[in-house]
C-alpha atoms as a PDB file:
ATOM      1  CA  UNK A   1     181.325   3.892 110.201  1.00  0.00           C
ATOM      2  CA  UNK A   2     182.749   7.379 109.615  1.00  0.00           C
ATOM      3  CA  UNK A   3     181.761  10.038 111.741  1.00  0.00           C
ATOM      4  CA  UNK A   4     182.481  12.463 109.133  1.00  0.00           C
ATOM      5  CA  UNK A   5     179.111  14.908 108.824  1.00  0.00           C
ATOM      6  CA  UNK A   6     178.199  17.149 105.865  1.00  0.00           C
ATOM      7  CA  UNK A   7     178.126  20.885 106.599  1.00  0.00           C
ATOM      8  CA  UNK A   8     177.970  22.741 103.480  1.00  0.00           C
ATOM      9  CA  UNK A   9     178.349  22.146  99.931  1.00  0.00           C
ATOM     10  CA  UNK A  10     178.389  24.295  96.664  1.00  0.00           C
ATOM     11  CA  UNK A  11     178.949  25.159  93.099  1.00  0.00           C
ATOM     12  CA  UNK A  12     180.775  28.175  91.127  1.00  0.00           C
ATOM     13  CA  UNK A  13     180.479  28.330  87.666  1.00  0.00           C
ATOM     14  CA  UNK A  14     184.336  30.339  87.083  1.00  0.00           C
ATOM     15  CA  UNK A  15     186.101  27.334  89.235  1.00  0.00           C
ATOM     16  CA  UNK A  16     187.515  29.748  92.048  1.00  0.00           C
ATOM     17  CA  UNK A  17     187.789  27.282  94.880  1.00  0.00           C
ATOM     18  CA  UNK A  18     188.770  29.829  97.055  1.00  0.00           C
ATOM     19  CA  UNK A  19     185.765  32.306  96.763  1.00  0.00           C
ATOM     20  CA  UNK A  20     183.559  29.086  97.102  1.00  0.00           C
ATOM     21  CA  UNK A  21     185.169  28.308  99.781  1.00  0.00           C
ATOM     22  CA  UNK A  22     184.881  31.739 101.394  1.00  0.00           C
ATOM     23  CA  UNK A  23     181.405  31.877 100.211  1.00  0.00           C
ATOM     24  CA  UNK A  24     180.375  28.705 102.007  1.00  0.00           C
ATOM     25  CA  UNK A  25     182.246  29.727 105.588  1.00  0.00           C
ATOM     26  CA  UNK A  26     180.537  32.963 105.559  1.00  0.00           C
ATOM     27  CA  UNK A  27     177.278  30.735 106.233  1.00  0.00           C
ATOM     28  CA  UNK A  28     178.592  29.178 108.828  1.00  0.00           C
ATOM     29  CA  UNK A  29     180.366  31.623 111.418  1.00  0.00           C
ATOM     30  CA  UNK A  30     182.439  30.644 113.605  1.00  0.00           C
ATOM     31  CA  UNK A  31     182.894  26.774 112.384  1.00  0.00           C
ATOM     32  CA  UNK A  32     186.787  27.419 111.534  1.00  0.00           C
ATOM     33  CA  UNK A  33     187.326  28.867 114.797  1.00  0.00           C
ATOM     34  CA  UNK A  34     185.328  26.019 116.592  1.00  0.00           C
ATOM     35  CA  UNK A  35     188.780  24.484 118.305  1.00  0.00           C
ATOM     36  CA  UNK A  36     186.279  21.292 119.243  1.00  0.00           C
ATOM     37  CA  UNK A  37     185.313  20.103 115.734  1.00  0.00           C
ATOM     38  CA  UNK A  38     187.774  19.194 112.816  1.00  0.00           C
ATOM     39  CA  UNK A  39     187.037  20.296 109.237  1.00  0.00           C
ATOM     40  CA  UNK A  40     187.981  18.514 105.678  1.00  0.00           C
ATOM     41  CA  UNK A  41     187.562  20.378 102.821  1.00  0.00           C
ATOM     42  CA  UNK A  42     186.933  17.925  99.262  1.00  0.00           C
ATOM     43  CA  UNK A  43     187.567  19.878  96.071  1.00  0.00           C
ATOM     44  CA  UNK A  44     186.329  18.796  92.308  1.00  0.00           C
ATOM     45  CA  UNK A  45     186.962  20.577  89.322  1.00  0.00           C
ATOM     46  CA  UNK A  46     184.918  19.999  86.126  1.00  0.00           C
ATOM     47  CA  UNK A  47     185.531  19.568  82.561  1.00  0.00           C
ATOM     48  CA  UNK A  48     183.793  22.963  81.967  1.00  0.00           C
ATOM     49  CA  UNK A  49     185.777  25.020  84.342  1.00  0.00           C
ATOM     50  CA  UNK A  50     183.863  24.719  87.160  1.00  0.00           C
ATOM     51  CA  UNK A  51     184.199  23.529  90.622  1.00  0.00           C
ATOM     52  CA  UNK A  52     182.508  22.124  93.309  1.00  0.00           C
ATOM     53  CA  UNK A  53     183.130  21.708  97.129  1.00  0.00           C
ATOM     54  CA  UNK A  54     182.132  20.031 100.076  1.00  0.00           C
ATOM     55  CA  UNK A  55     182.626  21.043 103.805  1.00  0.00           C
ATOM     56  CA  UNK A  56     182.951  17.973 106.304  1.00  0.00           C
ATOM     57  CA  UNK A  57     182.931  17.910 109.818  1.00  0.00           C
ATOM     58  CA  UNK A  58     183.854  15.498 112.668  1.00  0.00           C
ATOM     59  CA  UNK A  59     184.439  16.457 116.530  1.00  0.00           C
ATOM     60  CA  UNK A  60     188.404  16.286 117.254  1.00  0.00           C
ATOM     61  CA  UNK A  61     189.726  13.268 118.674  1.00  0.00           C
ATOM     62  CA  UNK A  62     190.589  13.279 122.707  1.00  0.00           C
ATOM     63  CA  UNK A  63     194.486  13.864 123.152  1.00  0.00           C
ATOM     64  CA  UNK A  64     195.944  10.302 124.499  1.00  0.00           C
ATOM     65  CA  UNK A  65     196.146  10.967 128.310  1.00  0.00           C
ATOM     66  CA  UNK A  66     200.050  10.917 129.462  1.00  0.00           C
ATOM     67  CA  UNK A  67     200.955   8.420 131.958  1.00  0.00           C
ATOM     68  CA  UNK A  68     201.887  10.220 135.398  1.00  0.00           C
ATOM     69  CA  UNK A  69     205.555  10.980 135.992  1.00  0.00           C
ATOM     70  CA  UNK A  70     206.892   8.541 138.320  1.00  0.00           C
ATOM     71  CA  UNK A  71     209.264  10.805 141.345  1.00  0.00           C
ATOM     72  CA  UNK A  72     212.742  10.222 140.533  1.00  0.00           C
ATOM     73  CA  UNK A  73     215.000   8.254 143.579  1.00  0.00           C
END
């Protein structure tokens, strides 16, 4: 099971991904700063010359814990 959860999603009719994009942030502040939480961005482009996107989030793996340094003899 993916832990993957939808945040946001939208159309634009002129296919700028990159306004859409911006648009869809801008209703969520603070979510690319979040350092906690990873975010996956899934782009489609239509026939017509429009795109869509979808904002996914999942909380960011723990780091592997390092095993302790043994003292050197």
């Amino acid at each position: 099971m993916s832990d993957w959860v939808l945040v946001d999603q939208g159309t634009r009719a002129d296919g700028d991904n990159n306004a859409l994009r911006r648009d869809l942030l801008a209703a969520h502040p603070g979510l690319e700063d979040d350092a906690s939480i990873e975010l996956r961005f899934d782009i489609a482009c239509a026939r017509d010359g429009g795109a869509s996107l979808r904002i996914w989030r999942r909380p960011r793996p723990a780091r592997p814990r390092r095993k302790p340094r043994t003292p050197s003899r």
